[in-house]
Protein backbone atom coordinates (compact mmCIF):
# COMPACT_ATOMS: atom_id res chain seq x y z
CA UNK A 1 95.14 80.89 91.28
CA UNK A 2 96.93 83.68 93.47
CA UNK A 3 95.34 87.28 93.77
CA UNK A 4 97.53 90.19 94.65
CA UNK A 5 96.08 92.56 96.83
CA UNK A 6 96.56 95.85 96.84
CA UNK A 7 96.56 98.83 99.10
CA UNK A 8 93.57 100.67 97.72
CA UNK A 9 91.92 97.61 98.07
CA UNK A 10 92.84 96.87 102.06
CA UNK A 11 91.64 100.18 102.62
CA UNK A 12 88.58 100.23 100.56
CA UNK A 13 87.73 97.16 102.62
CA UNK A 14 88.30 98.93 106.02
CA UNK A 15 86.76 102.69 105.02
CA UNK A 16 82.91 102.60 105.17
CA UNK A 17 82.74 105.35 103.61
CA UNK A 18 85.16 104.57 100.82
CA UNK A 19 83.72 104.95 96.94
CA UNK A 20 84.81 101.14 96.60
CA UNK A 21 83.70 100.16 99.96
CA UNK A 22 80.76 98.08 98.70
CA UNK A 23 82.20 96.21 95.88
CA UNK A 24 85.53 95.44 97.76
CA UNK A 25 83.62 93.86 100.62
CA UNK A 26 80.93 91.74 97.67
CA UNK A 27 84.96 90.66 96.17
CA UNK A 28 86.75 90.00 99.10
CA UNK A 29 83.60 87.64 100.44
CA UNK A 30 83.77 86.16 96.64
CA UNK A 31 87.73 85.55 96.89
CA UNK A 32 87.51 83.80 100.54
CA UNK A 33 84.87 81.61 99.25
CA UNK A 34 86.97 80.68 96.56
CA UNK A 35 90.07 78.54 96.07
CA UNK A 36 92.08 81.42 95.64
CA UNK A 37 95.24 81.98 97.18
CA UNK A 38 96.25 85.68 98.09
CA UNK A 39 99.03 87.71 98.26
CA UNK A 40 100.56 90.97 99.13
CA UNK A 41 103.78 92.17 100.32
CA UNK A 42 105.39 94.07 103.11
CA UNK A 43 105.79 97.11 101.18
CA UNK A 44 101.74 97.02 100.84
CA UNK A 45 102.00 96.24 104.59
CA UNK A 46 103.86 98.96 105.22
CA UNK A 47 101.85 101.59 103.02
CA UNK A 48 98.69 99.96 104.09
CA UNK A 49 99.20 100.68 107.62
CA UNK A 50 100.41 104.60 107.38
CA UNK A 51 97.33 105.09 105.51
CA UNK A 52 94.88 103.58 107.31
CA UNK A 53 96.20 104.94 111.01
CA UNK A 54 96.42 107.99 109.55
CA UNK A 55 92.74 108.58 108.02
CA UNK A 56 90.95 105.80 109.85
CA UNK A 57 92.82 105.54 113.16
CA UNK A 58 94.39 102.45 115.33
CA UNK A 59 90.98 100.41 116.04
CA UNK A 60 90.96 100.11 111.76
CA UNK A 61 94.53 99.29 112.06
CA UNK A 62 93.89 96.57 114.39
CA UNK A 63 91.47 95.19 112.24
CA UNK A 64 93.60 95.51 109.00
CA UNK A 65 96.23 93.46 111.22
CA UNK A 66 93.92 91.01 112.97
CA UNK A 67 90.86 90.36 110.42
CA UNK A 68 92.49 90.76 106.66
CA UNK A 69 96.44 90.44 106.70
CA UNK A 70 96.21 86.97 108.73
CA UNK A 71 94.45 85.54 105.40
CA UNK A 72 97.11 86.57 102.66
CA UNK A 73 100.98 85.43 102.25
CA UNK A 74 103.01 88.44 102.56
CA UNK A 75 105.81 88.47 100.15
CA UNK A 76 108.85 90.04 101.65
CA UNK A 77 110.96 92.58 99.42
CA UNK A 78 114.12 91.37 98.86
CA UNK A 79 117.21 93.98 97.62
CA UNK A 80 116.67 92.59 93.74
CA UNK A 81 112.93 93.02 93.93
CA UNK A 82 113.57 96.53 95.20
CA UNK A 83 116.06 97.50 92.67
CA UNK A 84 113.81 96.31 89.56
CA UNK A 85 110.83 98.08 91.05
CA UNK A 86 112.94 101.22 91.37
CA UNK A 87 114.14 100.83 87.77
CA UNK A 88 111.03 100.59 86.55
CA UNK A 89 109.79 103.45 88.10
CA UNK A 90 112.91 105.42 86.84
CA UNK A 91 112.62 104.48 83.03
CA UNK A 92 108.37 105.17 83.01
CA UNK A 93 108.74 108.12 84.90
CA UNK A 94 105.43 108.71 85.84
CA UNK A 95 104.53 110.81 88.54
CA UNK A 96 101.66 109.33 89.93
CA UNK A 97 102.90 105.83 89.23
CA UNK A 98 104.90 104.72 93.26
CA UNK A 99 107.69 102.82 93.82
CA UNK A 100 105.53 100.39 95.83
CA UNK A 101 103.00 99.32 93.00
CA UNK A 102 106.39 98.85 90.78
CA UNK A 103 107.67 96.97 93.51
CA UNK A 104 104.48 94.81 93.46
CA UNK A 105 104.66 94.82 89.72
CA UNK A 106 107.91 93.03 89.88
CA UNK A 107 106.57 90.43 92.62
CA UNK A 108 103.67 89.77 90.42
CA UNK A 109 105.83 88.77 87.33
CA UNK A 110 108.24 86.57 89.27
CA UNK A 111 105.36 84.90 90.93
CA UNK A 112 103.37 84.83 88.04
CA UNK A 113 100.42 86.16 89.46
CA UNK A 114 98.09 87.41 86.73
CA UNK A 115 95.20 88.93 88.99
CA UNK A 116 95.21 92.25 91.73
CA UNK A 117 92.17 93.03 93.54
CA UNK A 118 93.00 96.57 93.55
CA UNK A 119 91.27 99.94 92.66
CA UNK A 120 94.07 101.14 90.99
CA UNK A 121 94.23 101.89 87.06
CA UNK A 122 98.00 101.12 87.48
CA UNK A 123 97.81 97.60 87.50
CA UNK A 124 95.71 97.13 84.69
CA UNK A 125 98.03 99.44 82.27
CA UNK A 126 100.82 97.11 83.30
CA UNK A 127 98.26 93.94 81.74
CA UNK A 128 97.11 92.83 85.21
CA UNK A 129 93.79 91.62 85.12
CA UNK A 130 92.18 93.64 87.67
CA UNK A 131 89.93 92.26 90.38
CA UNK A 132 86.72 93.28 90.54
């Protein structure tokens, strides 16, 4: 089994004082114990990274790069992938829905990965089984 991961989910993992701090540290422990394989992609990278230097600063950005993103297989967005995503996003449109969870929506279904551990209501709404 393959687990996406999500942005709100790297940083809930790196912000002590994050709402989901708790529980994403008791699921990522649960996942690395675990057979499961996990996943993200460079657009999660990408938005991961902006967040977390800007609210949490470079020593939690080192970490994000040197303790968590070493133990997931980055997908890399391809033109096709980006297109769908951006489609998607179009046809809902939903303001608070971003072109980089429709991006990972599309990545999901041609990887057939069922399962996000992610703290976003997105992901579920799109029939993602949502981790925790």
């Amino acid at each position: 089994m393959t687990v996406f991961i999500d942005t709100s989910a790297f940083y809930a993992l790196l912000d002590r004082d994050d709402a989901n701090h708790a529980r994403a540290k008791k699921v990522w422990t649960e996942l690395l114990e675990s057979d499961t394989a996990l996943a993200t992609s460079n657009y999660i990278v990408v938005e991961s990274s902006a967040l977390v230097q800007n609210r949490l600063g470079l020593e939690a950005l080192r970490a994000f790069y040197e303790d968590l993103l070493p133990l997931a297989h980055i997908e890399w967005v391809y033109e096709p992938v980006h297109r769908s995503g951006l489609s998607a996003l179009l046809a809902v449109s939903k303001r608070k829905l971003s072109l980089v969870d429709c991006v990972s929506f599309e990545i999901m279904r041609r990887q057939g990965i069922k399962s996000a551990f992610v703290f976003d209501p997105h992901f579920e709404e799109q029939g993602f089984h949502g981790v925790p």
